[in-house]
C-alpha atoms as a PDB file:
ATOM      1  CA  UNK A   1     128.997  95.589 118.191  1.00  0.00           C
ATOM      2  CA  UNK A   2     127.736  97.787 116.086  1.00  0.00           C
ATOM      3  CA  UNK A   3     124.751 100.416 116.965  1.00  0.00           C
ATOM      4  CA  UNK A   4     121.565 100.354 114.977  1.00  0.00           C
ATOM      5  CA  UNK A   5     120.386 102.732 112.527  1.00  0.00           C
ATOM      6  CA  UNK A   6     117.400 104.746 113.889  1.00  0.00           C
ATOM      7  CA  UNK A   7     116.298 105.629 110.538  1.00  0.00           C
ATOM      8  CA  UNK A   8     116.926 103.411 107.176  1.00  0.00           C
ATOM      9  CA  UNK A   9     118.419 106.084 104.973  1.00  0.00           C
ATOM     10  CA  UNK A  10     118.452 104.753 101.201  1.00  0.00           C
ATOM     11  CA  UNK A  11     119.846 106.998  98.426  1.00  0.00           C
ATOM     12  CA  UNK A  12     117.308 108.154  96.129  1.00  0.00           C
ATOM     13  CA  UNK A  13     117.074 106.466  92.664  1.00  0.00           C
ATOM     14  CA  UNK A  14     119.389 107.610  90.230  1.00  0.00           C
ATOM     15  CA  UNK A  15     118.539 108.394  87.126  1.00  0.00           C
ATOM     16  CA  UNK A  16     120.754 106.265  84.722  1.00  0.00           C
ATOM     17  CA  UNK A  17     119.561 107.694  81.255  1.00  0.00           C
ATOM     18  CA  UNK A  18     122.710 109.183  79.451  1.00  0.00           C
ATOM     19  CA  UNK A  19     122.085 112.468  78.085  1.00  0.00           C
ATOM     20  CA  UNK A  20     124.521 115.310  76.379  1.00  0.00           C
ATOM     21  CA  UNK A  21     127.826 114.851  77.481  1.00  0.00           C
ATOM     22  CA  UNK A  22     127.364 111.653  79.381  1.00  0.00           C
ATOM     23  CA  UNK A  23     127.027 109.780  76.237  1.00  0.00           C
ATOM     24  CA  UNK A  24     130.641 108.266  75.849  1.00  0.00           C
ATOM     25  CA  UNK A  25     129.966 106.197  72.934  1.00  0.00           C
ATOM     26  CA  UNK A  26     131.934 107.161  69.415  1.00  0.00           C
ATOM     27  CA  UNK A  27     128.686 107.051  67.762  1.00  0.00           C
ATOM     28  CA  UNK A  28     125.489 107.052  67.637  1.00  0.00           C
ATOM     29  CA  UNK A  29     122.556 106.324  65.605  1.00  0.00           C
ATOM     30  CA  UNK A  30     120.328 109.579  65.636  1.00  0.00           C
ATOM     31  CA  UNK A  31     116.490 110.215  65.276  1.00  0.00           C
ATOM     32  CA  UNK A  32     115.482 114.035  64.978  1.00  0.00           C
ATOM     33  CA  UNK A  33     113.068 115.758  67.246  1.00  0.00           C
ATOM     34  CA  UNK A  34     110.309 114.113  64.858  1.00  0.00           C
ATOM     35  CA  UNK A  35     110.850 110.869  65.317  1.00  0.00           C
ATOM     36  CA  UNK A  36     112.891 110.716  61.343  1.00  0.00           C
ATOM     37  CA  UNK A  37     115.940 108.518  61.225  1.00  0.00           C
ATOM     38  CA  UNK A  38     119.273 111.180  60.340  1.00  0.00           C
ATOM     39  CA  UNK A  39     121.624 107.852  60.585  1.00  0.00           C
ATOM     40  CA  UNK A  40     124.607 107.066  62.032  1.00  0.00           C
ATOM     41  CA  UNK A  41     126.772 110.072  63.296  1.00  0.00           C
ATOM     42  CA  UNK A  42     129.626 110.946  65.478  1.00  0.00           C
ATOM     43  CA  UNK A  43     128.331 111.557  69.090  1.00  0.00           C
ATOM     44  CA  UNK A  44     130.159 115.357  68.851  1.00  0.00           C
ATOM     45  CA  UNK A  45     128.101 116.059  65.815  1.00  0.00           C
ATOM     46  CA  UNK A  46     124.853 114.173  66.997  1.00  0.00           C
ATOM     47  CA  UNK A  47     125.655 116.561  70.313  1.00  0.00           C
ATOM     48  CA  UNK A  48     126.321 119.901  68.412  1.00  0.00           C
ATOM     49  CA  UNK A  49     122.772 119.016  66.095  1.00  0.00           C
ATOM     50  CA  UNK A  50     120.867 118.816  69.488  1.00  0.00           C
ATOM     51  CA  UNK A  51     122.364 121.900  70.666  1.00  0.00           C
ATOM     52  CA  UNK A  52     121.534 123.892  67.949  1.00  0.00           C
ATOM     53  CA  UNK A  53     117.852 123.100  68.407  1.00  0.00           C
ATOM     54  CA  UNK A  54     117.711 123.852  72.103  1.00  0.00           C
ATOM     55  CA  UNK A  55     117.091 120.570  72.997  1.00  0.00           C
ATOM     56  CA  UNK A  56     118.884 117.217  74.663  1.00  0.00           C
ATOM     57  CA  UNK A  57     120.715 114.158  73.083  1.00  0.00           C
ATOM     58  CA  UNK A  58     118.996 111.433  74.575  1.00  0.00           C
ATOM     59  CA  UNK A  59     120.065 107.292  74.628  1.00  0.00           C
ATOM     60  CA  UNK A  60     116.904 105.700  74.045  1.00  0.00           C
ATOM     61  CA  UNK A  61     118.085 102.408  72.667  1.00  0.00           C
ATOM     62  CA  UNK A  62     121.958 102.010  74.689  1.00  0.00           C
ATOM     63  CA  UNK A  63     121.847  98.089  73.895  1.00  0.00           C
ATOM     64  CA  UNK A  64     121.801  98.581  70.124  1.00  0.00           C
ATOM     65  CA  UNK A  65     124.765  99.085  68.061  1.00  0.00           C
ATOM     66  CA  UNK A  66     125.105 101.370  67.132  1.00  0.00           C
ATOM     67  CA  UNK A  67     123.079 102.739  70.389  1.00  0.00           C
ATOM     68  CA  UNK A  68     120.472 105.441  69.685  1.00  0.00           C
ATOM     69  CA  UNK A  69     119.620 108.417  70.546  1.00  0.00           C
ATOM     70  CA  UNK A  70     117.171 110.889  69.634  1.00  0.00           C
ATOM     71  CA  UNK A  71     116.928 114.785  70.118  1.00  0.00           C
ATOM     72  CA  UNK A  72     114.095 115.755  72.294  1.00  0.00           C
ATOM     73  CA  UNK A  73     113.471 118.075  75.454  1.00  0.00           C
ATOM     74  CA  UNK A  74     114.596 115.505  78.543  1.00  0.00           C
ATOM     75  CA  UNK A  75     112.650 117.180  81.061  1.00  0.00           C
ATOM     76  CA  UNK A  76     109.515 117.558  79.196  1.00  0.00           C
ATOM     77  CA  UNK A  77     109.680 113.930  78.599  1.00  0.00           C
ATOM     78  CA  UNK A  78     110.435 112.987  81.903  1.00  0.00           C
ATOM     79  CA  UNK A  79     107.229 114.854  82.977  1.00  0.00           C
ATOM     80  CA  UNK A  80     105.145 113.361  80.404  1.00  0.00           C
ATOM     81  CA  UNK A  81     106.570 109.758  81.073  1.00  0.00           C
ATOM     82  CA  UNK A  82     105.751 110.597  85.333  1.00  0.00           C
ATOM     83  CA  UNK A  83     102.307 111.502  84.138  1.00  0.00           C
ATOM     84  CA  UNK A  84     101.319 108.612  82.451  1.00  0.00           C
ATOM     85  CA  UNK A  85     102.702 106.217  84.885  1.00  0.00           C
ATOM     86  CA  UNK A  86     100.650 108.455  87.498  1.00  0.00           C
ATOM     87  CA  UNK A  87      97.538 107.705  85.524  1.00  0.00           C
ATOM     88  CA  UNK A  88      97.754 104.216  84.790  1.00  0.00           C
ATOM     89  CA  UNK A  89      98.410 103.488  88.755  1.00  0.00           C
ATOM     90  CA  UNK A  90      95.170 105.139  88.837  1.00  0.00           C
ATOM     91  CA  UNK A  91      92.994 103.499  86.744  1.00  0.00           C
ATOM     92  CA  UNK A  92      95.058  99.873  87.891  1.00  0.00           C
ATOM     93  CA  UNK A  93      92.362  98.246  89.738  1.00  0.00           C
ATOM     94  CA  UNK A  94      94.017  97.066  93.397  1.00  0.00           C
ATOM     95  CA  UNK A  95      92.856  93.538  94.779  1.00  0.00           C
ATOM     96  CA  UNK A  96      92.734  92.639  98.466  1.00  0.00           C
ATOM     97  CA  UNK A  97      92.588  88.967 100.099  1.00  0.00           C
ATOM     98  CA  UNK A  98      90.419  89.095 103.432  1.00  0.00           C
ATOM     99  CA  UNK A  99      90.075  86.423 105.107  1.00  0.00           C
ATOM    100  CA  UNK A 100      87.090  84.817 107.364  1.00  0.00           C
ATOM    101  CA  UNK A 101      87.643  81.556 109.535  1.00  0.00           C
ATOM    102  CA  UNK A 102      84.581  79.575 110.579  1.00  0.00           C
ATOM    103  CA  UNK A 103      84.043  76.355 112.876  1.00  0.00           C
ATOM    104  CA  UNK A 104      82.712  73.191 111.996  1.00  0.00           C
ATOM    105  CA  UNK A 105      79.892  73.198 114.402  1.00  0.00           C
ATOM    106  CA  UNK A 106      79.068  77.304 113.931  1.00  0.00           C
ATOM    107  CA  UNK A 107      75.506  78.288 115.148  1.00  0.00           C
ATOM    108  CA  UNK A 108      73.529  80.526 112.939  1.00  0.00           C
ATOM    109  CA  UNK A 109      73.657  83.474 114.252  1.00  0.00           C
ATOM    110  CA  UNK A 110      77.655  83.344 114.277  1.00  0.00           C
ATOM    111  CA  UNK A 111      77.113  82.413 110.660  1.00  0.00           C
ATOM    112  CA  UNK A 112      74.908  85.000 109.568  1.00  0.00           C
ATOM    113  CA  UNK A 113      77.309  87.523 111.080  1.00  0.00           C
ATOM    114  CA  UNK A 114      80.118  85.956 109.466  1.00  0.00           C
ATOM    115  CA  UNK A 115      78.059  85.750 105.955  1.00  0.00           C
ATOM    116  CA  UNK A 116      77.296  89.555 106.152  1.00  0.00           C
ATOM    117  CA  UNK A 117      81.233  90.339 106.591  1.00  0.00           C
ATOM    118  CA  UNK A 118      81.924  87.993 103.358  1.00  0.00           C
ATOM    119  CA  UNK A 119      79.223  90.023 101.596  1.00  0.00           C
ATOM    120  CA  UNK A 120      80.909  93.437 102.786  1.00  0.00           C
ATOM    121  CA  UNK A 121      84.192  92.461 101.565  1.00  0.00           C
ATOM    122  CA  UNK A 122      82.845  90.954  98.080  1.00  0.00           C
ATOM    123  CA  UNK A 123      81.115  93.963  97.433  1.00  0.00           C
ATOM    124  CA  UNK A 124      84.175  96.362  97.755  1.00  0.00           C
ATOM    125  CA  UNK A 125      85.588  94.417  95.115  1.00  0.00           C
ATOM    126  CA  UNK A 126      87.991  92.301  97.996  1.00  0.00           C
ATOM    127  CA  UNK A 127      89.119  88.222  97.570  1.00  0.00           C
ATOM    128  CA  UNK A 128      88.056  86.024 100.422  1.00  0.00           C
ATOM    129  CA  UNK A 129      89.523  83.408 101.470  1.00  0.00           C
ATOM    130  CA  UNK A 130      87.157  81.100 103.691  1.00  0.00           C
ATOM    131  CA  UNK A 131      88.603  79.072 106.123  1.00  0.00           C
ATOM    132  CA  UNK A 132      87.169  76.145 108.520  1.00  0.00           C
ATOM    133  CA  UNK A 133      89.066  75.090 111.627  1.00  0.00           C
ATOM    134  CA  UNK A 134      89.064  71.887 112.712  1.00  0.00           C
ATOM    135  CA  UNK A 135      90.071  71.033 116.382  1.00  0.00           C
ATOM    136  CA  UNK A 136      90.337  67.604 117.982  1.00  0.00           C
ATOM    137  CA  UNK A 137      87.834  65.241 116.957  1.00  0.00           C
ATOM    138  CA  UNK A 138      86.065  67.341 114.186  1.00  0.00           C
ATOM    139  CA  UNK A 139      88.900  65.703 112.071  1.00  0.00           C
ATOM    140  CA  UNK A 140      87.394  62.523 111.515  1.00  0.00           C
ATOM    141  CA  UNK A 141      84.551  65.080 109.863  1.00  0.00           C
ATOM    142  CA  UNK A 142      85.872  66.534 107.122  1.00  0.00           C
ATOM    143  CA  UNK A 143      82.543  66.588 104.994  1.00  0.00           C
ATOM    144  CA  UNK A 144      80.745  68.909 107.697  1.00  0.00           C
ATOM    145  CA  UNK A 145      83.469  71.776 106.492  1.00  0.00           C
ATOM    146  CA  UNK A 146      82.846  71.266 102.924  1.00  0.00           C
ATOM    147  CA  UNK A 147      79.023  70.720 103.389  1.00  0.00           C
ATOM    148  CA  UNK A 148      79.093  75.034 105.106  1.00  0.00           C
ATOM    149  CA  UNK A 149      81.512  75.861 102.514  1.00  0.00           C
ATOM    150  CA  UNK A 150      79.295  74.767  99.311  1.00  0.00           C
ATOM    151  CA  UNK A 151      76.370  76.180 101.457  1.00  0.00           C
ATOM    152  CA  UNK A 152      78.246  79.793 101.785  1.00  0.00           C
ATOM    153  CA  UNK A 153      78.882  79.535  97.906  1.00  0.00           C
ATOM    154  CA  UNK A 154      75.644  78.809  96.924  1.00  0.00           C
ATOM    155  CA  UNK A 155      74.226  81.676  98.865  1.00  0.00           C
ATOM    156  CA  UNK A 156      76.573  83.881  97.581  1.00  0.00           C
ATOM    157  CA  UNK A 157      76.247  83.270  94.081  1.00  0.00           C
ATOM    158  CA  UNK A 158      75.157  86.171  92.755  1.00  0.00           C
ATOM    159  CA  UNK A 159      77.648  88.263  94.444  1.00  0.00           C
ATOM    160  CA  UNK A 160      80.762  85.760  94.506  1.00  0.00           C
ATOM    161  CA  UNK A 161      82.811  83.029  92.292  1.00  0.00           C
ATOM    162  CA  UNK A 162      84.539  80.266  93.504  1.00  0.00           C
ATOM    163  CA  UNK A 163      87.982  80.673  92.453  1.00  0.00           C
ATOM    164  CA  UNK A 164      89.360  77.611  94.578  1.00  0.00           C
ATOM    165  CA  UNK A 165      87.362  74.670  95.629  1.00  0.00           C
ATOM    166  CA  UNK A 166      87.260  73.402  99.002  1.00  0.00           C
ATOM    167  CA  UNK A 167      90.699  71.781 100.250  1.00  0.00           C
ATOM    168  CA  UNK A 168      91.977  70.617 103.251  1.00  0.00           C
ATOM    169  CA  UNK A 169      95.345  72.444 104.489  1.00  0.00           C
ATOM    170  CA  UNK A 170      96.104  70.529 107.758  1.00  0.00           C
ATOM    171  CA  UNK A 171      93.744  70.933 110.304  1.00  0.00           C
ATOM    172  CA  UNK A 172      91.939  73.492 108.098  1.00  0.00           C
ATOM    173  CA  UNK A 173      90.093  73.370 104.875  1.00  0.00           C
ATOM    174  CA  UNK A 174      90.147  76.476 103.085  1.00  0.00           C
ATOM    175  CA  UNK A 175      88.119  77.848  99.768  1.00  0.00           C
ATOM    176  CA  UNK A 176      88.857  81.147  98.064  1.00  0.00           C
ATOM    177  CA  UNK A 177      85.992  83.227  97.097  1.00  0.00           C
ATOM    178  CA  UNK A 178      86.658  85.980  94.199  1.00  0.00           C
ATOM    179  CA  UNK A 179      83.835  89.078  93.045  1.00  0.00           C
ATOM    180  CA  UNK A 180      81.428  87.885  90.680  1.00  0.00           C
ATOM    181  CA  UNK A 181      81.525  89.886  87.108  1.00  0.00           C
ATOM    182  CA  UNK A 182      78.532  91.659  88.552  1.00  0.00           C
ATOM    183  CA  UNK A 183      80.020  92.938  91.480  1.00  0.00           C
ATOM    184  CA  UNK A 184      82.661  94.354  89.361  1.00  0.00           C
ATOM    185  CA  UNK A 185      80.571  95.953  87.059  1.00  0.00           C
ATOM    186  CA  UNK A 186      78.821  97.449  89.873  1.00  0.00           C
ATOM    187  CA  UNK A 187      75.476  95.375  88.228  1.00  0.00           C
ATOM    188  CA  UNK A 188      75.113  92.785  91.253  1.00  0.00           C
ATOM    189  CA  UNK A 189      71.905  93.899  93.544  1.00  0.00           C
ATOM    190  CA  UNK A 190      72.566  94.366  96.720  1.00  0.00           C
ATOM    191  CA  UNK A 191      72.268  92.661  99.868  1.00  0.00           C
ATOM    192  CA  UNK A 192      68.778  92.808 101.546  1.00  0.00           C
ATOM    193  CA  UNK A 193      68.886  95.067 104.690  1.00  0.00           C
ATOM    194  CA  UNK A 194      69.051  93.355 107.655  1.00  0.00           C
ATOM    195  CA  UNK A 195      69.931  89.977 106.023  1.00  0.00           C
ATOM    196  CA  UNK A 196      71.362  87.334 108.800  1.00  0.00           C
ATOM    197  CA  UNK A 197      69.681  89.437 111.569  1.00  0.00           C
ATOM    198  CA  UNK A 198      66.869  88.398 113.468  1.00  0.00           C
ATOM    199  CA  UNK A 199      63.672  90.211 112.514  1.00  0.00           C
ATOM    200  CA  UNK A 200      62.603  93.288 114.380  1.00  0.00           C
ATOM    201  CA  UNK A 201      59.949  92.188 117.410  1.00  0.00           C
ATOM    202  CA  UNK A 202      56.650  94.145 117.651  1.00  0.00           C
ATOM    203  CA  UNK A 203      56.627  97.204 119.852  1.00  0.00           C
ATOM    204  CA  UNK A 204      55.078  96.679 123.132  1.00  0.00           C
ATOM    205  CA  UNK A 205      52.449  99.211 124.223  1.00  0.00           C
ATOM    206  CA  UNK A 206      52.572 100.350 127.905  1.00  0.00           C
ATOM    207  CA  UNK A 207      50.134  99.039 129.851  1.00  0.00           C
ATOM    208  CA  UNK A 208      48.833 100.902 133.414  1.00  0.00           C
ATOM    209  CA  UNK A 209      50.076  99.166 136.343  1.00  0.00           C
ATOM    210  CA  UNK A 210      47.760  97.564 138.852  1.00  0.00           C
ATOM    211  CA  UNK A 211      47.980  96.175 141.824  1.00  0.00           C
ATOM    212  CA  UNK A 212      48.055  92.148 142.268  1.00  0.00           C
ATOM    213  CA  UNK A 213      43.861  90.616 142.334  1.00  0.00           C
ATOM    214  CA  UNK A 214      42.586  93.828 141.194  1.00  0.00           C
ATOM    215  CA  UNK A 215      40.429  93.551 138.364  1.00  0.00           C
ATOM    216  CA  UNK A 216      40.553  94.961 134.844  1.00  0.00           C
ATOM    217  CA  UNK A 217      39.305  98.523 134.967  1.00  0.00           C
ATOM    218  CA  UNK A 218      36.146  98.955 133.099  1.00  0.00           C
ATOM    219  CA  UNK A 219      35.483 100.937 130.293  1.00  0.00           C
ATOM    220  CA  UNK A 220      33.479 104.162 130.227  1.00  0.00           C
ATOM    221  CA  UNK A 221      30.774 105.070 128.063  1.00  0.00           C
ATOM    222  CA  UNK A 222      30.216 108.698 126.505  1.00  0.00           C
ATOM    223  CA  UNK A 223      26.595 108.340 128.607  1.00  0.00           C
ATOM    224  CA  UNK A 224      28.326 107.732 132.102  1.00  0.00           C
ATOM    225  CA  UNK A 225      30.072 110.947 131.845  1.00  0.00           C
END
């Protein structure tokens, strides 16, 4: 039997550009350092012209027939070509799906809570996927599940776009929520603090403690004193 790796050692990615000498090909068609067509020329020759400018013969096009190649410095270009890959990762905009599950028969306070996490995740820009499960008898009520789904989207309108209509999946109906144009334009207001929370109760004063019977202590005038 054999024994299992420990670690899963893959072999870097090789670099399968042909450059210089690895070009095998009689010929080639050439492009100078300036991006001008020099035509078709024997790969020594297209070789010995990159040479003599210091820079690399480079297979750009190794499908073509003749394949070409053009004369430019390899590693600059790799560099260049690692750079702009680097920046368009970073401007490439990455999407999340979260996902919230709700009952039937949820009381509101569950469902505020569960409302203020769907807010939190539509305002970082994140998918939600909104699911109801059913258990038992709720099964023979499918409307109640649509009825709090349609209720969560039309709370959540100005924050939140139904990209997929309620459907049932089994013994769960699900609906897939997606950020509103606002919200990714960073132009949707946001939530009111303390939204799905109870509201604050008054502050209690402290009172003096008395004993049980005795009466309310009387107030004192400026001319008793």
């Amino acid at each position: 039997m054999p024994v299992p790796r420990r670690f899963d050692r893959q072999p870097p990615e090789r670099d399968t550009t042909r450059i210089n000498e690895r070009i095998r090909v009689p010929e080639v068609r050439l492009v100078d350092d300036t991006g001008q067509q020099v035509g078709i020329m024997k790969t020594p020759d297209a070789l010995r012209y990159a040479q003599e400018r210091d820079l690399d013969l480079v297979e750009v096009a190794p499908e073509a027939k003749p394949p070409v190649c053009r004369v430019l410095d390899y590693s600059k270009y790799k560099y260049e070509q690692a750079q702009k890959l680097k920046a368009a990762r970073k401007h490439q905009t990455q999407i999340n799906v979260r996902e919230i599950k709700f009952r039937p028969k949820i009381a509101q306070h569950d469902y505020d809570t569960k409302k203020g996490h769907v807010i939190r995740f539509l305002s970082g820009k994140d998918k939600v996927k909104v699911t109801i499960m059913f258990r038992g008898r709720e099964m023979a009520h499918p409307e109640r599940g649509e009825q709090l789904l349609n209720r969560l989207a039309d709370e959540l309108g100005e924050l939140a776009v139904v990209e997929q209509r309620p459907q049932q999946d089994g013994r769960n109906m699900v609906m897939m929520l997606a950020p509103s144009k606002a919200v990714a334009n960073d132009e949707a207001p946001a939530p009111a603090e303390g939204d799905g929370d109870e509201a604050p109760q008054p502050r209690k004063t402290p009172q003096q403690h008395r004993e049980p019977g005795s009466a309310e202590p009387a107030e004192i005038s400026p001319e008793q004193i």
